[in-house]
Every structure is written in structure tokens, then in C-alpha cells.
Protein backbone atom coordinates (compact mmCIF):
# COMPACT_ATOMS: atom_id res chain seq x y z
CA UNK A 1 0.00 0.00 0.00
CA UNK A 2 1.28 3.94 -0.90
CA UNK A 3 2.18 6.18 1.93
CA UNK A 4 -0.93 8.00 0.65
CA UNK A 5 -3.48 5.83 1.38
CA UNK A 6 -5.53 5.00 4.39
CA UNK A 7 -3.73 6.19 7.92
CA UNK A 8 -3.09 3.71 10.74
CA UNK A 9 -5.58 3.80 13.45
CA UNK A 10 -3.78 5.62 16.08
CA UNK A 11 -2.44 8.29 13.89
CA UNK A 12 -6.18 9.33 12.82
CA UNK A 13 -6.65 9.33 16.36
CA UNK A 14 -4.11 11.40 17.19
CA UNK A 15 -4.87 13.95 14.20
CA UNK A 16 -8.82 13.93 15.59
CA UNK A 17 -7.26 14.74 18.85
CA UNK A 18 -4.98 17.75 17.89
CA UNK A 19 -7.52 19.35 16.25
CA UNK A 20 -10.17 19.55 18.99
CA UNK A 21 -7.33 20.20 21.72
CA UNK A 22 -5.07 22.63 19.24
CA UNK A 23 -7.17 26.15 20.43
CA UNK A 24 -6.47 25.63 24.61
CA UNK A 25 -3.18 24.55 23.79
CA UNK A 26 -2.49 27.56 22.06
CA UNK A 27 -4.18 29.94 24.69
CA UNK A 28 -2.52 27.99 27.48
CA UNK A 29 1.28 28.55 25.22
CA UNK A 30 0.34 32.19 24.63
CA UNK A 31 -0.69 32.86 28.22
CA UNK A 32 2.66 30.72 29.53
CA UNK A 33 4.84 33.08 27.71
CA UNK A 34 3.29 35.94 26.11
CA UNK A 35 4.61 35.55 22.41
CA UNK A 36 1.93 33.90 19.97
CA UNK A 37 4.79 32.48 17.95
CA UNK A 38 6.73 31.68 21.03
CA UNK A 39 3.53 30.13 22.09
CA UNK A 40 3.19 28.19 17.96
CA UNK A 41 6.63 26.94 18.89
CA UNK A 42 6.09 25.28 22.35
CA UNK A 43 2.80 23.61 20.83
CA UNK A 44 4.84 22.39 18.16
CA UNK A 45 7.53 21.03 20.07
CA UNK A 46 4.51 19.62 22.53
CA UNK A 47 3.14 17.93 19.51
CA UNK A 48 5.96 16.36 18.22
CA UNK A 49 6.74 14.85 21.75
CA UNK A 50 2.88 14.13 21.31
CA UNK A 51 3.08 12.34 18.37
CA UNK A 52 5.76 10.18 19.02
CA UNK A 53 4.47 9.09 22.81
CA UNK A 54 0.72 9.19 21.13
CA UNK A 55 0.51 4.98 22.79
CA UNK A 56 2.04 6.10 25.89
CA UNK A 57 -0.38 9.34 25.60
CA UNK A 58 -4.18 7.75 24.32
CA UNK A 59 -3.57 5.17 27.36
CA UNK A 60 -3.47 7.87 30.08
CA UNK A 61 -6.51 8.91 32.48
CA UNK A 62 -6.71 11.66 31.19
CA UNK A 63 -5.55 12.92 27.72
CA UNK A 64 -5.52 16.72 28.23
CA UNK A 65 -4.11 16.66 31.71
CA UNK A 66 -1.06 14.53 30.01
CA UNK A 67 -0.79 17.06 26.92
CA UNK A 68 -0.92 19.92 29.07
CA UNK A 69 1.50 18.36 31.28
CA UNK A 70 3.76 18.11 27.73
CA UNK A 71 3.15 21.61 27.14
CA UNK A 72 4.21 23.15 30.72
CA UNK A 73 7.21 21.14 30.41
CA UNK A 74 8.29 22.01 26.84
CA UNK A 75 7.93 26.04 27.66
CA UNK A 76 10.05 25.38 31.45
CA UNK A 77 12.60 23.02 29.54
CA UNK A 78 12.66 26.13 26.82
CA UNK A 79 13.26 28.14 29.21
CA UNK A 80 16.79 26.67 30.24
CA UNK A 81 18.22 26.74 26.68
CA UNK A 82 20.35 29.88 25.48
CA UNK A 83 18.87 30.61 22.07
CA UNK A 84 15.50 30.94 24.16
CA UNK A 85 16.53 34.14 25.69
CA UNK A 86 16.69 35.82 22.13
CA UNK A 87 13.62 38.40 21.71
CA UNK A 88 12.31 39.28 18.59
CA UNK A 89 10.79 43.00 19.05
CA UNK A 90 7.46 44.33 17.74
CA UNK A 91 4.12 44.29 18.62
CA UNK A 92 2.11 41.25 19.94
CA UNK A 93 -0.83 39.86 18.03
CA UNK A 94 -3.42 38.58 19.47
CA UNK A 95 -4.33 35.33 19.58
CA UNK A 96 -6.52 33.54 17.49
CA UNK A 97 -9.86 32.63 18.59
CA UNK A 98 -10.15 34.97 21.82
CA UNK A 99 -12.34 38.09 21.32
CA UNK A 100 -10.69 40.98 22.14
CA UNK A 101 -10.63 42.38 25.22
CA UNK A 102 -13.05 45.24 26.59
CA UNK A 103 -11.61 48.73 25.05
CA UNK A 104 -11.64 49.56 29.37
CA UNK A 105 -10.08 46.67 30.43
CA UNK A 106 -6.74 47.12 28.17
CA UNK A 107 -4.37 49.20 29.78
CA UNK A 108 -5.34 46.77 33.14
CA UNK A 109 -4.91 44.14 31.38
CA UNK A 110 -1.73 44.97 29.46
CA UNK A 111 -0.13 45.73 32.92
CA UNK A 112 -0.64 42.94 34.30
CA UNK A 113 0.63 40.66 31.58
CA UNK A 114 3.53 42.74 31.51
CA UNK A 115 4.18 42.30 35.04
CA UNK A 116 3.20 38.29 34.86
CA UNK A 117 5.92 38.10 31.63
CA UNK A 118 8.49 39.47 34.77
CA UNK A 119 7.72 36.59 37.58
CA UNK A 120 10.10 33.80 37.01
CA UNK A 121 8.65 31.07 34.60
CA UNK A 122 7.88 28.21 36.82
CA UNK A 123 6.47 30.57 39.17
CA UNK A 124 4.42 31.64 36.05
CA UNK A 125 3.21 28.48 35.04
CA UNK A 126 1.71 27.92 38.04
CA UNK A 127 -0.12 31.18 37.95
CA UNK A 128 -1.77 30.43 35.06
CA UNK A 129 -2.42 27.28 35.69
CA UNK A 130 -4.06 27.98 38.51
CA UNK A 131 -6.21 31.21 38.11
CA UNK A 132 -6.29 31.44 34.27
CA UNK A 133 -6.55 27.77 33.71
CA UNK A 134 -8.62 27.23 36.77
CA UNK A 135 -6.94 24.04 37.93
CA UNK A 136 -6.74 22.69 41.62
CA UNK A 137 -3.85 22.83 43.23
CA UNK A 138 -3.58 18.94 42.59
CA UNK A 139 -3.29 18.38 38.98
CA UNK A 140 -0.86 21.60 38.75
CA UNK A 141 1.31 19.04 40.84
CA UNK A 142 0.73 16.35 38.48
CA UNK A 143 1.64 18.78 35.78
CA UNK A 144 4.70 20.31 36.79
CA UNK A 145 5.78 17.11 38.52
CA UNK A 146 6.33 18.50 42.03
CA UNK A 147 4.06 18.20 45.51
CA UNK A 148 1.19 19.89 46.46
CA UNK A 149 3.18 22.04 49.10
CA UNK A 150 5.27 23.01 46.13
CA UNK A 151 2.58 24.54 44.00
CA UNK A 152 1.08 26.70 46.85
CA UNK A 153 4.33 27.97 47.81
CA UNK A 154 4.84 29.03 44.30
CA UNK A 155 1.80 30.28 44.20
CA UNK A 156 2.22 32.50 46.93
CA UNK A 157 5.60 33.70 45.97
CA UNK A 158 4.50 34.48 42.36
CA UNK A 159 1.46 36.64 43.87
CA UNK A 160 3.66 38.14 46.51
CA UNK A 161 5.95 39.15 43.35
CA UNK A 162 2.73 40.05 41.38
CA UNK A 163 2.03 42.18 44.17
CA UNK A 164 5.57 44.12 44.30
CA UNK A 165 5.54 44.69 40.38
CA UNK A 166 1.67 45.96 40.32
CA UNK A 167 2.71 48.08 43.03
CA UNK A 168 0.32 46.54 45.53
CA UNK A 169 -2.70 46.59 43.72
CA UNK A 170 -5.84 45.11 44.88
CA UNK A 171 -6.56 43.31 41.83
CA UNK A 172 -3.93 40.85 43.03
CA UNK A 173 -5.20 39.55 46.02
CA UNK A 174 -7.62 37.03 46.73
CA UNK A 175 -11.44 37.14 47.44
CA UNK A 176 -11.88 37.32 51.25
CA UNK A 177 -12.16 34.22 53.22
CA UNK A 178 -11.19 31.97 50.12
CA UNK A 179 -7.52 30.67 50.44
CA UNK A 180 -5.26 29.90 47.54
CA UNK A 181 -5.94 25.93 48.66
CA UNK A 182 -7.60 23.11 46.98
């Protein structure tokens, strides 16, 4: 049979998969690190790593918490390497298939991204993880591979730096009486 003929059964699954899960992986790459073609090139790496664990991947509990997993991991391994420090300068786009954002809410919103692109990446990740993702503190763990502890401790050290670089704003802090547990 041609290479151009009917595709193996776990490749068509894996191309079904992609293209449902290819929009939150994007937002979740482009919220990680603030670049949409930053963010094209973690997916892509992601995907690759994806592709070729696809067995290892289709077998897990849960799909998107693995490939999410793959994706926090690809931008904080990205994040070590020397060539990822280069910056490419100009203006961001924004990213496909997100409205845009409420002409009020843009210089807010634009601040605090900027400040978010200056708290160290792991730090980061699980800030958006955790409030812009809207995970438990659990499968942030799971993700990132550390304990529980671990995650809130980052996440109070990336607010308490959130907090510095906003100046002390209150649109840092957290509802009262709700903790940053759970």
C-alpha cells in the first residue's frame, strides 16, 4: 500500500485529537509566555513529543491533563536553553480565537501581563495554571511534577511578586475568606 493511502488507526486518532485540543493549547502557550509564535513553537515542540508518545499518551486517564502536562514542560525546559533568551521586538498579536478584550479593560490588562511576563517562569506556570486555567492545586502538581506544598508555595511567591511589580494593587489579592488551597 502507498504512503498516501488510508492512515493507521492511532495516527487518525491522534490527528482527531490535535484538532479539537489545538485552540487551549495555544491559549494555554500564549498565556505561559506571552509571544503567539513563542507560544506556535512550544505547541509544536509539545506535539511532536505528542506524536511520538501518542501509545504512551491515548492510554493515560486523562488525555488533556497529560498534553498539558507536555506543554508546561516544553515552555520550562525552553526556558533553560540559550537561544530561548533571544527576543524578537514588535508588537504582539493577538491570539486567534479569543475576542478581544473590553476597550476599558486594556491598559489593566496589558499591565498585568507585563508584570506576569516578569515573575520567574515556573512561578508563572503555576499562575496560570491555577487562576487562568482554573486548575486545583492537585493536577498543577501532576503537571509540573512537584508536591502539592510546592505549587502553593509558588503560588504564593508568584502573587507576593505580582504584588511588588503591580505596586500593591488590589486586583492581586484574593477574594476574602477563600484561600489559595484546593
Amino acid at each position: 500500500m502507498s504512503g498516501r493511502g488510508r492512515r493507521p488507526a492511532g495516527e487518525t486518532e491522534y490527528v482527531e485529537y490535535v484538532t479539537g485540543a489545538l485552540p487551549g493549547l495555544r491559549r494555554l502557550a500564549h498565556l505561559l509566555c506571552r509571544d503567539p509564535h513563542h507560544a506556535d513553537d512550544i505547541v509544536q515542540t509539545a506535539l511532536t513529543r505528542l506524536y511520538v508518545h501518542w501509545r504512551r499518551a491515548r492510554a493515560a486517564d486523562d488525555v488533556d491533563r497529560y498534553v498539558r502536562a507536555m506543554l508546561v514542560r516544553s515552555f520550562l525546559s525552553e526556558r533553560r536553553l540559550a537561544w530561548a533568551r533571544v527576543r524578537l521586538t514588535g508588537a504582539p498579536a493577538d491570539v486567534p480565537g479569543q475576542p478581544p478584550a473590553p476597550v476599558a479593560d486594556l491598559e489593566t490588562r496589558a499591565v498585568v501581563r507585563a508584570a506576569l511576563g516578569r515573575v520567574p517562569p515556573r512561578q508563572r506556570a503555576v499562575l496560570v495554571l491555577r487562576f487562568l486555567c482554573d486548575l486545583p492545586v492537585a493536577e498543577v502538581a501532576q503537571i509540573l511534577g512537584c508536591s502539592e506544598g510546592t505549587v502553593k508555595s509558588q503560588t504564593a511567591h508568584g502573587l507576593a511578586r505580582l504584588r511588588v511589580l503591580l505596586g500593591g494593587a488590589a486586583a492581586v489579592t484574593a477574594e476574602p475568606g477563600v484561600r489559595g488551597e484546593g
